[in-house]
Every structure is written in structure tokens, then in C-alpha cells.
Protein backbone atom coordinates (compact mmCIF):
# COMPACT_ATOMS: atom_id res chain seq x y z
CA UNK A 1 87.38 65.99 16.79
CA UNK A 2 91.16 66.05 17.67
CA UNK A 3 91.85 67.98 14.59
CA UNK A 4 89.80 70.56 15.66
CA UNK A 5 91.01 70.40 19.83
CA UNK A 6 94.58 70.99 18.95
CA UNK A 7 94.91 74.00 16.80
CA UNK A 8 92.56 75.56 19.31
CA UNK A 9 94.71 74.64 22.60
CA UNK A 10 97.51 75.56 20.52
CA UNK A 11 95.99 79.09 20.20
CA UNK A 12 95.15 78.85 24.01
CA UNK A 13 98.36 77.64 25.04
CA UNK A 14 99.94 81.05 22.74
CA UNK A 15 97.60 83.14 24.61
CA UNK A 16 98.22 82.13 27.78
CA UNK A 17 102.03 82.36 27.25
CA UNK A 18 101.67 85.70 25.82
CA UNK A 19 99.35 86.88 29.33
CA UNK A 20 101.88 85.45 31.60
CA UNK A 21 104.88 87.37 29.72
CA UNK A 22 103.68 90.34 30.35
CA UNK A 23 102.31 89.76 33.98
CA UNK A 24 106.24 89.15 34.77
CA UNK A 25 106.86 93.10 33.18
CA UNK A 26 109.11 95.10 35.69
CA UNK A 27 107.68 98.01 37.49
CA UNK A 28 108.52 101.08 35.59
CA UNK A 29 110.22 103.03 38.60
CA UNK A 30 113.01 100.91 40.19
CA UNK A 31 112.00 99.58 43.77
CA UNK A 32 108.88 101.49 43.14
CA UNK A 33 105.87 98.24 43.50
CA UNK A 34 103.40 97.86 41.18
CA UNK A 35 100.30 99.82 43.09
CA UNK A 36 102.74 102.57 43.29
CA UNK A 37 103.27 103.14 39.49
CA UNK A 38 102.40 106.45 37.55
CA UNK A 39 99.01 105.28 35.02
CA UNK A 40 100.43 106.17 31.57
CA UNK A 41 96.98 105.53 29.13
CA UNK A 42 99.88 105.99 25.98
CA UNK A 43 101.66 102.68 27.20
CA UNK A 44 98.67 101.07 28.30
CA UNK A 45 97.29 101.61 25.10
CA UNK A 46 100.28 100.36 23.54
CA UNK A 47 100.28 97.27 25.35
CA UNK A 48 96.58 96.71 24.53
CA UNK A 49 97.27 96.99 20.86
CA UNK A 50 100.19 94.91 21.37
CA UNK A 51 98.11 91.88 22.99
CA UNK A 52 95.16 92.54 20.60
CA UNK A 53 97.68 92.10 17.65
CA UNK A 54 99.25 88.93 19.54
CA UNK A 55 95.67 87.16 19.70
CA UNK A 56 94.92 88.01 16.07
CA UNK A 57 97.66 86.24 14.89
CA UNK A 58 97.10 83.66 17.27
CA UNK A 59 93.68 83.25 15.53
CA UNK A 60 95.46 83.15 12.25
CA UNK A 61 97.76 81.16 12.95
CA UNK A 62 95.37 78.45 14.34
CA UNK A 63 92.91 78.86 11.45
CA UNK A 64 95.62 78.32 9.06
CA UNK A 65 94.15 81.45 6.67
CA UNK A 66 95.06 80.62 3.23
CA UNK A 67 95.90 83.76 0.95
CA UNK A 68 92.84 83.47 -0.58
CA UNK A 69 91.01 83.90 2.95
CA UNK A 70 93.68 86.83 3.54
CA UNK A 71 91.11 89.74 2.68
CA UNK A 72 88.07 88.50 4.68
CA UNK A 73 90.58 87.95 7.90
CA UNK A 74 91.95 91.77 7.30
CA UNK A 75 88.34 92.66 7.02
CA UNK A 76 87.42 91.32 10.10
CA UNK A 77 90.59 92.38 11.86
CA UNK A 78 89.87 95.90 11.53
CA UNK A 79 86.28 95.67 12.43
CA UNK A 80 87.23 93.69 15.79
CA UNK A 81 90.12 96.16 16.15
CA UNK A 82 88.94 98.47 19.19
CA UNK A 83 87.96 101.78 18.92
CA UNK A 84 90.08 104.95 20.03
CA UNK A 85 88.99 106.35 23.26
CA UNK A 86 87.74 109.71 23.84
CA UNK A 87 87.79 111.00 28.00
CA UNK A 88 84.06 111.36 27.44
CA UNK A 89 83.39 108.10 26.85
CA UNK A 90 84.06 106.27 30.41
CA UNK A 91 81.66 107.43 33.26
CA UNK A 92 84.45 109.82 35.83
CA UNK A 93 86.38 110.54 32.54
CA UNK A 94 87.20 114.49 32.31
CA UNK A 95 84.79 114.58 29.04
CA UNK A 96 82.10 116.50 30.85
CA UNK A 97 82.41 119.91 32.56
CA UNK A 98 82.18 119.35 35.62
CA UNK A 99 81.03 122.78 36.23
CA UNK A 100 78.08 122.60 34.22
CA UNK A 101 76.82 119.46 35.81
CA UNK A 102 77.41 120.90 39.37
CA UNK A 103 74.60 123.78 38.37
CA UNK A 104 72.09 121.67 37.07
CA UNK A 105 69.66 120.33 39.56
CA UNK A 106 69.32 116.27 40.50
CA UNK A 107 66.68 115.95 37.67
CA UNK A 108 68.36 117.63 34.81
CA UNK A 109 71.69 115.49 35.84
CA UNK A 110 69.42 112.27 35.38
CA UNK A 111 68.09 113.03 32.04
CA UNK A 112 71.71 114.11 31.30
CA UNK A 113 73.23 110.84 32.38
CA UNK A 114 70.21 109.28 30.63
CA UNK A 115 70.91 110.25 27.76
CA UNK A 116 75.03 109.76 27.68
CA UNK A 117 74.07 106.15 28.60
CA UNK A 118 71.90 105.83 25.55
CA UNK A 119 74.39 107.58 23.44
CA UNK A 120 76.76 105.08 24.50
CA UNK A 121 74.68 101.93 24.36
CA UNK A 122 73.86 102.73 20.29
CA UNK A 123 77.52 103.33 20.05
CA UNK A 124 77.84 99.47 21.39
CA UNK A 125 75.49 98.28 19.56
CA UNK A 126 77.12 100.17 16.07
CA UNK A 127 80.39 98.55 16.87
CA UNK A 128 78.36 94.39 18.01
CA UNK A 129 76.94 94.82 14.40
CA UNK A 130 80.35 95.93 12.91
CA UNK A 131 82.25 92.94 14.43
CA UNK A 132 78.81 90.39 14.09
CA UNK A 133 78.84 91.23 10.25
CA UNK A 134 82.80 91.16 9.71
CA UNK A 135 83.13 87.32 11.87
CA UNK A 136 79.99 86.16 9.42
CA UNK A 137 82.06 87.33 6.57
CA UNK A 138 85.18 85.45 7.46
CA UNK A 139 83.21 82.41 8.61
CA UNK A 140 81.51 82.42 5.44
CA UNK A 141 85.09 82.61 3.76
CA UNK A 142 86.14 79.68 5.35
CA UNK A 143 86.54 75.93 4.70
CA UNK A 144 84.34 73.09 6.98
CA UNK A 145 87.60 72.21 8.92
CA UNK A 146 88.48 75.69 9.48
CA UNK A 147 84.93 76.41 10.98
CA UNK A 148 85.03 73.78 12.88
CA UNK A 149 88.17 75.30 14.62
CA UNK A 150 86.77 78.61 14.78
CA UNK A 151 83.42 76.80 16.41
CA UNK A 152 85.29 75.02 18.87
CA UNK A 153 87.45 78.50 20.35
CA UNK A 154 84.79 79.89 22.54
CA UNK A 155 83.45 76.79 24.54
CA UNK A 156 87.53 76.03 24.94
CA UNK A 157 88.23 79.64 26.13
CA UNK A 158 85.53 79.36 28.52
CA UNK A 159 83.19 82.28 28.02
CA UNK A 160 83.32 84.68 30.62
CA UNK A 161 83.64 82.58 33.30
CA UNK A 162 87.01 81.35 31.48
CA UNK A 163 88.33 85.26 32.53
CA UNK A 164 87.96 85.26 35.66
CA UNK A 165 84.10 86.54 35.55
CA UNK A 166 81.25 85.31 37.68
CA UNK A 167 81.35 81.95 39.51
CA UNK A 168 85.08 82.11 39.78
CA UNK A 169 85.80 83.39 43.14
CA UNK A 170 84.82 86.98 42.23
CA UNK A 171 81.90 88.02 43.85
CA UNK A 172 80.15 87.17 47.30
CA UNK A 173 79.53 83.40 46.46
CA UNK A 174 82.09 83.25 43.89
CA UNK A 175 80.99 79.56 43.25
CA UNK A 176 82.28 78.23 46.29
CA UNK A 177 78.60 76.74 47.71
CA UNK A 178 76.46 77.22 50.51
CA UNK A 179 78.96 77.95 53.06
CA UNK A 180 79.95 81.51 51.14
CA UNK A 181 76.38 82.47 52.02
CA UNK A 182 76.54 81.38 55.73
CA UNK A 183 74.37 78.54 55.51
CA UNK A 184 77.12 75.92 55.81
């Protein structure tokens, strides 16, 4: 069990130092603070691709790939890679005319969000099955040790409670107990 617990804090440890060098980044106008900063999506998607390709190697680097695992971890690599975004494809985004939706009445704009949502929920569910079928792949490539490891990351990491997700202070009870919810 300790053989398994210490790669995987290792890989924790190497994410968390990664997260907290770039939380100490300088604000990109002198004496300008950070609310106050111009939202460039080239640099943030720069720095997302940048922290994506840190945790991969992380992952690597933890599940000690041997070069005959090297194809299967490329594999899965560019299926968990994430996809390009198109200003369409967040709700607000400017990939709908505005102008359009403004003339069509509140029932037409329903079905038409209806069916975006949908579009975008089989796009989801295209890119689950993409990643689901690329981790298999490398699991299935691996040695008992190294799935061990690989078993072991998630519970470690915490889920999504583990990023700062429900039950974490976020939200109106946050996890704090009764006395969030004015019974105590």
C-alpha cells in the first residue's frame, strides 16, 4: 500500500506546486490589480495547455510509463487533450446572432436553446466516450503495480470536493452544519 501512496502524493505534491506557481503570476499591467486585468482567451489558453501538459507528465512521471507503454499513454493523451473552443459553444458566447434570436418569439427561443443544449450534451458525451475508451486502453497497457497507482489517484485527489466543489465552503451550507442554515 505505501508503494502505491507515494508516487501518487508525489504527483499531488507536483500538482499542487505547479497551481501555486502560477497563482503567484504578476498582474499583466503594472499597479494594475488582478480584477482590473484585460481577459486575453490566447494567454489563457496558453496557460491551460501549459497546466494540462504539466499534469500529464505528472501522471507519467508517477506511473513510471515504460517505452513499451509509450504509445497507449500518447493515445490517451490526445484523447484527454481538450477540445478547441468555438464562441458558440459557451451559453453568452458571440456564436449566435443576436439579432435573429431577438425576432423570434419566447417559444421559438426555447426550442432553439433546446436544441443547442442537446447539441452540446452529444458533443459531451462524444468526447466522455473518447477519453473512457483511451484511459481503458492505457489501463489495459499497464502492469498490476502501475494500476494500482493509477487506482489510487482519484480517491487521493479528492473528487470534486478535492477542488473546491460542493461541501467545501462554496455554497449556502458549504458543509459547515446546522448553524449555516439558521438552525444553530
Amino acid at each position: 500500500m505505501f508503494n502505491v501512496r507515494l508516487p501518487a502524493l508525489a504527483l499531488i505534491a507536483a500538482l499542487a506546486g505547479a497551481s501555486a506557481v502560477q497563482a503567484q503570476d504578476a498582474p499583466s499591467t503594472p499597479g494594475a490589480p488582478a480584477a482590473h486585468r484585460a481577459w486575453d482567451p490566447a494567454q489563457f489558453r496558453a496557460r491551460m495547455e501549459a497546466r494540462h501538459a504539466e499534469r500529464l507528465k505528472a501522471l507519467h512521471d508517477v506511473l513510471a510509463i515504460r517505452p513499451d507503454q509509450e504509445s497507449a499513454f500518447q493515445a490517451f493523451a490526445s484523447a484527454v487533450r481538450p477540445p478547441e473552443r468555438t464562441p458558440g459553444d459557451h451559453p453568452g458566447g458571440k456564436g449566435g446572432d443576436h439579432a435573429q434570436l431577438a425576432s423570434l418569439t419566447t417559444p421559438e427561443r426555447l426550442d432553439h436553446t433546446a436544441q443547442r443544449m442537446q447539441e452540446r450534451t452529444q458533443r459531451r458525451q462524444a468526447a466522455f466516450a473518447r477519453r473512457a475508451e483511451a484511459t481503458k486502453a492505457l489501463y489495459s497497457a499497464l502492469s498490476p503495480e502501475q494500476r494500482r497507482t493509477m487506482d489510487a489517484l482519484p480517491l487521493l485527489r479528492g473528487g470534486h470536493e478535492g477542488r473546491g466543489g460542493w461541501g467545501k465552503g462554496r455554497g449556502r451550507w458549504g458543509g459547515h452544519g446546522m448553524q449555516d442554515r439558521g438552525q444553530g
